[in-house]
Protein backbone atom coordinates (compact mmCIF):
# COMPACT_ATOMS: atom_id res chain seq x y z
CA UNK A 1 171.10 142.62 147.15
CA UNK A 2 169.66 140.22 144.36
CA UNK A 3 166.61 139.61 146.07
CA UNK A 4 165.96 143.75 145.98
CA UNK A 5 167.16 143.58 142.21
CA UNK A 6 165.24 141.06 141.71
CA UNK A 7 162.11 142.61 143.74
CA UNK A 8 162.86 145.83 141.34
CA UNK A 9 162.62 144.18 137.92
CA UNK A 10 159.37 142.65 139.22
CA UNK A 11 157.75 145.89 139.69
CA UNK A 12 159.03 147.44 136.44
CA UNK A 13 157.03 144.21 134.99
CA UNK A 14 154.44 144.91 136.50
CA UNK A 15 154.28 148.44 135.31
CA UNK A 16 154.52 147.44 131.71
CA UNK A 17 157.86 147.93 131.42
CA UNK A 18 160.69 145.96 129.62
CA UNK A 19 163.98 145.80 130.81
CA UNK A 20 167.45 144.70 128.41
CA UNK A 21 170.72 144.99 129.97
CA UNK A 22 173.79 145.47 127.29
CA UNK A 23 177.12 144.78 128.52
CA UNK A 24 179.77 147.48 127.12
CA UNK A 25 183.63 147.11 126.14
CA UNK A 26 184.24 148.42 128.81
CA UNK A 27 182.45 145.96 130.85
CA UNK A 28 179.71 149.12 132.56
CA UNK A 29 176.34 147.70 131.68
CA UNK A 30 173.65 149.67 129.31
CA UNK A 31 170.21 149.02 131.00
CA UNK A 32 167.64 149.92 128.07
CA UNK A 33 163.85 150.43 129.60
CA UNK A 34 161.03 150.68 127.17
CA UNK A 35 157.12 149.48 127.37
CA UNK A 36 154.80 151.98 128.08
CA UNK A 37 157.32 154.80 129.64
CA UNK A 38 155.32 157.92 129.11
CA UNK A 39 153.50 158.01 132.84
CA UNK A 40 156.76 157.19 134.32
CA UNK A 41 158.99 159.07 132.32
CA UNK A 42 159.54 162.21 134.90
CA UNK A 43 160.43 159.18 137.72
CA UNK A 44 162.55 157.59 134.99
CA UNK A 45 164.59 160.82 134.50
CA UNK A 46 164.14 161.83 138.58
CA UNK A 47 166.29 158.01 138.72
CA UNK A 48 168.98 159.07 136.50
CA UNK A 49 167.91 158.04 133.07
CA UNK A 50 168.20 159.17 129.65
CA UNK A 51 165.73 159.28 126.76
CA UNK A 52 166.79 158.01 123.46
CA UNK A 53 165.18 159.67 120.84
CA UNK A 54 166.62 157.26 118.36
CA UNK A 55 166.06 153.66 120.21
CA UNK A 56 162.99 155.12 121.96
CA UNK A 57 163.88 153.78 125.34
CA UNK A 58 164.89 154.83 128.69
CA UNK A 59 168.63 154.41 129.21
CA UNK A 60 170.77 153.81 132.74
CA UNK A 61 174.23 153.22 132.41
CA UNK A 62 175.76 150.80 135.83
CA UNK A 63 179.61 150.94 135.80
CA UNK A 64 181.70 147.90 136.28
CA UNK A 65 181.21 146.17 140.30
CA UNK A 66 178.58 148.10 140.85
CA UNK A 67 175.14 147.17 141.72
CA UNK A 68 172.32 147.42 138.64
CA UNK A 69 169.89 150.41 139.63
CA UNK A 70 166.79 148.78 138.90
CA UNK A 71 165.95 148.23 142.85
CA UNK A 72 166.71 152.24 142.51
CA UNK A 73 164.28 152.62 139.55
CA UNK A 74 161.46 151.06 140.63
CA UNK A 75 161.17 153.20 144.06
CA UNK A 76 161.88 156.31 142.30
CA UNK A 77 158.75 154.90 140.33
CA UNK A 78 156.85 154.19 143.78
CA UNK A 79 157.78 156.68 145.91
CA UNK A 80 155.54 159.19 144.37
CA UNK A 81 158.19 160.98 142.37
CA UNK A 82 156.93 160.39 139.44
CA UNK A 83 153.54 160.55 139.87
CA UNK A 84 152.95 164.04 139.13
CA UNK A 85 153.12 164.12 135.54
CA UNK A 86 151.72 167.72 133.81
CA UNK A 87 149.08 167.43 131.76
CA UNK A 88 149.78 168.19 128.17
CA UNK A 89 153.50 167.20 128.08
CA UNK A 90 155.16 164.70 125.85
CA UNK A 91 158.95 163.50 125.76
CA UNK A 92 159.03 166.52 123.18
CA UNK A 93 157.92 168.92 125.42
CA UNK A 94 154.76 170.85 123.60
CA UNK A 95 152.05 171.99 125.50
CA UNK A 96 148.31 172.46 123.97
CA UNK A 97 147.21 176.27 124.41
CA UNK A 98 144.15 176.11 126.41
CA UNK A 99 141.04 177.84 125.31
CA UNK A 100 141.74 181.29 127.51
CA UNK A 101 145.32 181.86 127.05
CA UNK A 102 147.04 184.35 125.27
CA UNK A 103 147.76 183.34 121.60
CA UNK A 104 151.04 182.74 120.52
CA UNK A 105 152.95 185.23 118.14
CA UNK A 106 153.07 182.06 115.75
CA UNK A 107 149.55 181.57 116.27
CA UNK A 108 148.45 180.66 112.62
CA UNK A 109 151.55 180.94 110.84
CA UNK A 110 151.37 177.43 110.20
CA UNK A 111 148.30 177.56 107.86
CA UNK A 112 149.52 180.70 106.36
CA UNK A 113 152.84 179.10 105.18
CA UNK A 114 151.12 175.78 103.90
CA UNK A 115 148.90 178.42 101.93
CA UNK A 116 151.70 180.42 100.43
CA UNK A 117 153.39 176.62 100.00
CA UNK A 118 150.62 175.42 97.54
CA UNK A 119 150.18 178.47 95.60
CA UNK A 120 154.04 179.18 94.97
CA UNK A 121 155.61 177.63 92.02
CA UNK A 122 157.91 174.93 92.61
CA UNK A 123 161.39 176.53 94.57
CA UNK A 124 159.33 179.30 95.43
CA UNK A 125 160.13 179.02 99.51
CA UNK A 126 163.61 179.49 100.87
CA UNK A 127 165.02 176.25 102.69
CA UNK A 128 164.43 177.20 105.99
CA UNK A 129 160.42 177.77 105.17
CA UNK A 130 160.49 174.45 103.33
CA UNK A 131 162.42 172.74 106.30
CA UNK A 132 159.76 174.18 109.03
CA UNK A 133 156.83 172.93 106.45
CA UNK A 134 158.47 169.30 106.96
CA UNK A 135 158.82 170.00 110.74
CA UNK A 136 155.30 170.41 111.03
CA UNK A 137 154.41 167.05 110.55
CA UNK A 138 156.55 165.55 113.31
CA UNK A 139 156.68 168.42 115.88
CA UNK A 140 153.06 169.42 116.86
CA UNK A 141 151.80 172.70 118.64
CA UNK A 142 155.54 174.84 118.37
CA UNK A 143 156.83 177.17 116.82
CA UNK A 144 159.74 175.13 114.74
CA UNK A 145 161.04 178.22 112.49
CA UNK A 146 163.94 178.97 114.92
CA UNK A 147 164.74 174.42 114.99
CA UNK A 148 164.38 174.96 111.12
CA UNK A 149 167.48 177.94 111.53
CA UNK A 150 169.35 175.47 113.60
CA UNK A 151 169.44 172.24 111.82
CA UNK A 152 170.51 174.53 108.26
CA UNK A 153 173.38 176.15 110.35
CA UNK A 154 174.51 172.89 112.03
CA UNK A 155 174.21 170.72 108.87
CA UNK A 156 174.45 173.34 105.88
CA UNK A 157 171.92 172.72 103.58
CA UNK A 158 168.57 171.08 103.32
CA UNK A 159 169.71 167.81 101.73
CA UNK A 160 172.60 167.39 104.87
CA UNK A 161 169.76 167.46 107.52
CA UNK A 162 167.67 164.81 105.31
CA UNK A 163 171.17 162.80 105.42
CA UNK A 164 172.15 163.68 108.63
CA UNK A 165 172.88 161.17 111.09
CA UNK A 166 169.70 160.26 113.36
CA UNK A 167 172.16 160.41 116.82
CA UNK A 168 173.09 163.94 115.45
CA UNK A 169 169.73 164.96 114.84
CA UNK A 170 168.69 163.67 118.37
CA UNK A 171 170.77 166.32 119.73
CA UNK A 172 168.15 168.44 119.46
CA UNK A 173 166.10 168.67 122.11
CA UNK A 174 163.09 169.26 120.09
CA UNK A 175 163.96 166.75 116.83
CA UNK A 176 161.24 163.55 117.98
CA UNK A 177 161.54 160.49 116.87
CA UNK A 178 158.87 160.87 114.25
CA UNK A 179 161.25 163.39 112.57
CA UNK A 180 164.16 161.59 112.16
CA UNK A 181 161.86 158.65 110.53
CA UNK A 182 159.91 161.17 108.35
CA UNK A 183 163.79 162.68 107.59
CA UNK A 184 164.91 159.39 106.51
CA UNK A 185 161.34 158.41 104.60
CA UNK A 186 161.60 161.53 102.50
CA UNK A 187 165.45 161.01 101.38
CA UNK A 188 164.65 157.63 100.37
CA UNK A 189 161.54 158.58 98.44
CA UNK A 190 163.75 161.32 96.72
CA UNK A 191 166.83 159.01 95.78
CA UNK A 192 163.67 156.48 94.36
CA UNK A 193 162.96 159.40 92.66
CA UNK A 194 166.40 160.34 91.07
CA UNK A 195 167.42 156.46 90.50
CA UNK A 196 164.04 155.67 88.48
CA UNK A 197 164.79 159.14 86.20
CA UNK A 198 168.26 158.16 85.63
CA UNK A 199 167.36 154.17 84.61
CA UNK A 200 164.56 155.23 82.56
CA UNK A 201 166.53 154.72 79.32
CA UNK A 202 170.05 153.71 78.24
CA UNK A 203 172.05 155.13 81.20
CA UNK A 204 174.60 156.80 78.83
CA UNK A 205 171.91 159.08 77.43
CA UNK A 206 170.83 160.03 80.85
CA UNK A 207 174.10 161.43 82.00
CA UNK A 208 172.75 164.18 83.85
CA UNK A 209 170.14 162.26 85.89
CA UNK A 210 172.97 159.50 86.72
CA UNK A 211 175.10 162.32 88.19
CA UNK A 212 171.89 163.62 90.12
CA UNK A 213 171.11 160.21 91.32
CA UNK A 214 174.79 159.67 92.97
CA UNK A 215 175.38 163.71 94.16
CA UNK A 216 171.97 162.42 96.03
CA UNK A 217 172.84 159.21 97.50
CA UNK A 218 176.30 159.91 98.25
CA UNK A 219 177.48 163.56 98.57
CA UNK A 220 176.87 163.60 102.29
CA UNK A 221 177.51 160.74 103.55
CA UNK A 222 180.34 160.88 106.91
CA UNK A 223 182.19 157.80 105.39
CA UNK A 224 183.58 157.07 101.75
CA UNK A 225 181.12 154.73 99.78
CA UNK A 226 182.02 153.09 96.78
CA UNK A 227 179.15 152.28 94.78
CA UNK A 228 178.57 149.47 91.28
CA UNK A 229 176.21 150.66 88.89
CA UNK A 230 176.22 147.31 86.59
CA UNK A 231 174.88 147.64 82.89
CA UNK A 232 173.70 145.29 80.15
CA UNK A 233 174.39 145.17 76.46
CA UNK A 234 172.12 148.20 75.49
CA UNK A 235 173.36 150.25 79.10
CA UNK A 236 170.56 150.08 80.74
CA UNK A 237 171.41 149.55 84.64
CA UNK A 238 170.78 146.11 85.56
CA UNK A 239 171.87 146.85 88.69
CA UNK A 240 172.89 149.27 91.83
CA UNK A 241 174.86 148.16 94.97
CA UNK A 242 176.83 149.80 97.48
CA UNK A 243 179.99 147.48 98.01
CA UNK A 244 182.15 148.51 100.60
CA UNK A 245 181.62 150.99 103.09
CA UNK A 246 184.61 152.81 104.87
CA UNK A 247 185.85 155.24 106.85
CA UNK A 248 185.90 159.53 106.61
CA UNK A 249 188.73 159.18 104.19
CA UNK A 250 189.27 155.31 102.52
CA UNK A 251 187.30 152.97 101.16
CA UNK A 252 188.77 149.22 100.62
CA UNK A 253 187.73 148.20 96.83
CA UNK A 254 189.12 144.70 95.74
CA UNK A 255 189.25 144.67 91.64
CA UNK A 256 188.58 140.49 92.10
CA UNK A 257 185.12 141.27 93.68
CA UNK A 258 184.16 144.03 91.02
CA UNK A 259 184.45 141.69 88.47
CA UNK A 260 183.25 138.61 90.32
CA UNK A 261 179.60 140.49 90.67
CA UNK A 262 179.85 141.68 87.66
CA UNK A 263 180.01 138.17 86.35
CA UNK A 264 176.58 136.81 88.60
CA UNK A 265 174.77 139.77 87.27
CA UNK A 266 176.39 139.09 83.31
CA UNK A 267 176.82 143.04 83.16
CA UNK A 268 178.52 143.76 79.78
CA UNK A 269 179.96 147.44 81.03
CA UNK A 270 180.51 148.90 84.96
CA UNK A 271 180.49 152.59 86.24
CA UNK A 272 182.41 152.73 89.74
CA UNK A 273 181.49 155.72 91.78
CA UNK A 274 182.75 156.43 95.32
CA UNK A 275 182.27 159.65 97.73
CA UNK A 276 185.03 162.15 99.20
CA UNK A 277 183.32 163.12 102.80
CA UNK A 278 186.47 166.02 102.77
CA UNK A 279 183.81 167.77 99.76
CA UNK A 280 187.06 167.73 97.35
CA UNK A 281 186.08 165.01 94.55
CA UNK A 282 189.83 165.21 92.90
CA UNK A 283 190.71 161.81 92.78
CA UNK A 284 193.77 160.36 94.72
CA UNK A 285 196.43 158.26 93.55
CA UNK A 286 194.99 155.33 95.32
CA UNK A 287 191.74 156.14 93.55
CA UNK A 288 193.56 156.52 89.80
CA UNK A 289 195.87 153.23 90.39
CA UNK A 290 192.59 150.95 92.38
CA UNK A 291 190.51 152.12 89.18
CA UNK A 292 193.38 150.83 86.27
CA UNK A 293 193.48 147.56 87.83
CA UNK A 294 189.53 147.21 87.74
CA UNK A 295 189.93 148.14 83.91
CA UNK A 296 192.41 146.19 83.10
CA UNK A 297 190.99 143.07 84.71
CA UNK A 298 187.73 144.01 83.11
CA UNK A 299 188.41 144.34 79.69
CA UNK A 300 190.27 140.98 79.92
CA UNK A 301 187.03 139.67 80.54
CA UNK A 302 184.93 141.59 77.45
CA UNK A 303 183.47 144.02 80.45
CA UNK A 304 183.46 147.67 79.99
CA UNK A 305 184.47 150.07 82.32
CA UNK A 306 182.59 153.26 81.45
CA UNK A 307 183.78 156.07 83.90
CA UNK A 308 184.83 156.29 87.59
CA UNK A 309 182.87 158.75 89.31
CA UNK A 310 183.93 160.60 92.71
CA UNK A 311 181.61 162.54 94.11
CA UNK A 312 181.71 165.35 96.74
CA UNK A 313 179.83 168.17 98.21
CA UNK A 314 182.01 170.43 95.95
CA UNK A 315 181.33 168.59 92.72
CA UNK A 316 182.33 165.91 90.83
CA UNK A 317 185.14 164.19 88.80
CA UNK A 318 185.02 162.01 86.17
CA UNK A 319 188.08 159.75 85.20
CA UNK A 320 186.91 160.04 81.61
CA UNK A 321 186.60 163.76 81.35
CA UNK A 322 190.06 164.00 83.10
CA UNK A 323 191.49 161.13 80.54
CA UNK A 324 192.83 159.22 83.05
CA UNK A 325 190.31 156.40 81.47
């Protein structure tokens, strides 16, 4: 039996393939193909394998004590099963309309809307017109205005499918790979955006920016953040770290470390920010008696503690506007 698994990893090798095997907790092992899959992928799926959109790799999962498929793989690949690949398909499944076939109903809607895009003034397309323009650069040759419908129901808004998770967004069947990068390249050209308008000048006199910058970074994020924006004598941020990440509903923040960074950086004042995933930003009384301890040890040590900022989908709260600073 390991001469034929052996025999079977040879001729995946010699298809240009690559071959990892993962071992799981639970002791099944995770078989991860990748190389040049696209002729073989309909054999790869006709074997029993899975694409990941995410890892972009073929996947095969072998339970514990029982024999690794790749002897199964590689006659799937040789048998002539997956041989017969149709011209014109990708992993996401578009199909170029040949010269005689009956247009589309979509059939130029994408120039249309990039027309109406550049002469609108800015906000002038609804979210789901905005979302498909986005689309288009990832997803070739489809209509995407019905994906465009989905992702806003599933994730509610425009800025929760830039945030979303890129295993949620590969639930889509039509989401490639190439979206969930461009996704994640646009949010972190936006928060660039936000965090270089709010540090432009003393942070204090940018209040409004600062709370734009964090609703951006952090308002829909699955897990609590808590977040150190560090400031010099004149509060201008110095500068910007996530410190502890932690689950849907508590973040561990130890006062020692706040001030210990603060120290390396020689930051003269602190804001603290953290996230509520629930979308309620009122603060808890974990959050209230964490925050007095990180004053208290600060101002021991000349540091200021500004504000403590909780941020959620709902809003925001501010332990200074609620004078519990």
């Amino acid at each position: 039996m390991a001469e034929n698994q052996a025999s079977g990893l040879e001729t995946l090798q010699k298809a240009g393939l690559k071959v990892a095997e993962l071992v799981q907790p639970d002791h099944s092992v995770l078989y991860r193909i990748t190389g040049n899959t696209h002729p073989h992928r309909h054999g790869l799926r006709a074997a029993g394998g899975s694409w990941n959109k995410v890892k972009q790799c073929w996947e095969f999962t072998c339970p514990p004590d029982v024999d690794s498929p790749l002897a199964h793989i590689a006659t799937t690949l040789t048998d002539g099963d997956g041989s017969h690949n149709p011209p014109g398909l990708s992993e996401g499944g578009s199909v170029a309309i040949s010269g005689g076939a009956e247009k589309p109903h979509y059939h130029g809607h994408r120039g249309r809307l990039r027309e109406r895009f550049m002469e609108s003034a800015e906000g002038g397309l609804p979210d789901y017109e905005l979302l498909e323009l986005l689309l288009f650069f990832s997803i070739p040759r489809i209509d995407v205005k019905p994906l465009a419908k989905d992702l806003l129901a599933r994730f509610g808004g425009l800025s929760s499918v830039l945030a979303a998770d890129p295993e949620r967004l590969a639930e889509f069947e039509q989401v490639t790979h190439q979206t969930i990068v461009h996704f994640r390249a646009l949010r972190e050209a936006a928060l660039r955006l936000a965090r270089d308008k709010a540090s432009e000048g003393p942070v204090l006199d940018s209040w409004d920016n600062l709370l734009d910058y964090c609703r951006a970074a952090m308002a829909h994020s699955g897990i609590e953040e808590f977040r150190l924006l560090f400031l010099d004598r004149k509060n201008h941020l110095i500068a910007d770290e996530v410190q502890q990440k932690g689950t849907v509903d508590h973040t561990p923040v130890y006062p020692r470390e706040v001030i210990k960074r603060a120290l390396e950086l020689n930051a003269s004042a602190l804001i603290m920010v953290h996230n509520h995933p629930s979308g309620d930003p009122t603060p808890s009384a974990g959050d209230i008696e964490m925050t007095e301890k990180v004053k208290e040890a600060a101002e021991n040590l000349g540091i200021a503690l500004h504000d403590h900022l909780v941020i959620g989908r709902d809003g925001h709260a501010s332990f200074k506007d609620m004078g519990l600073l």
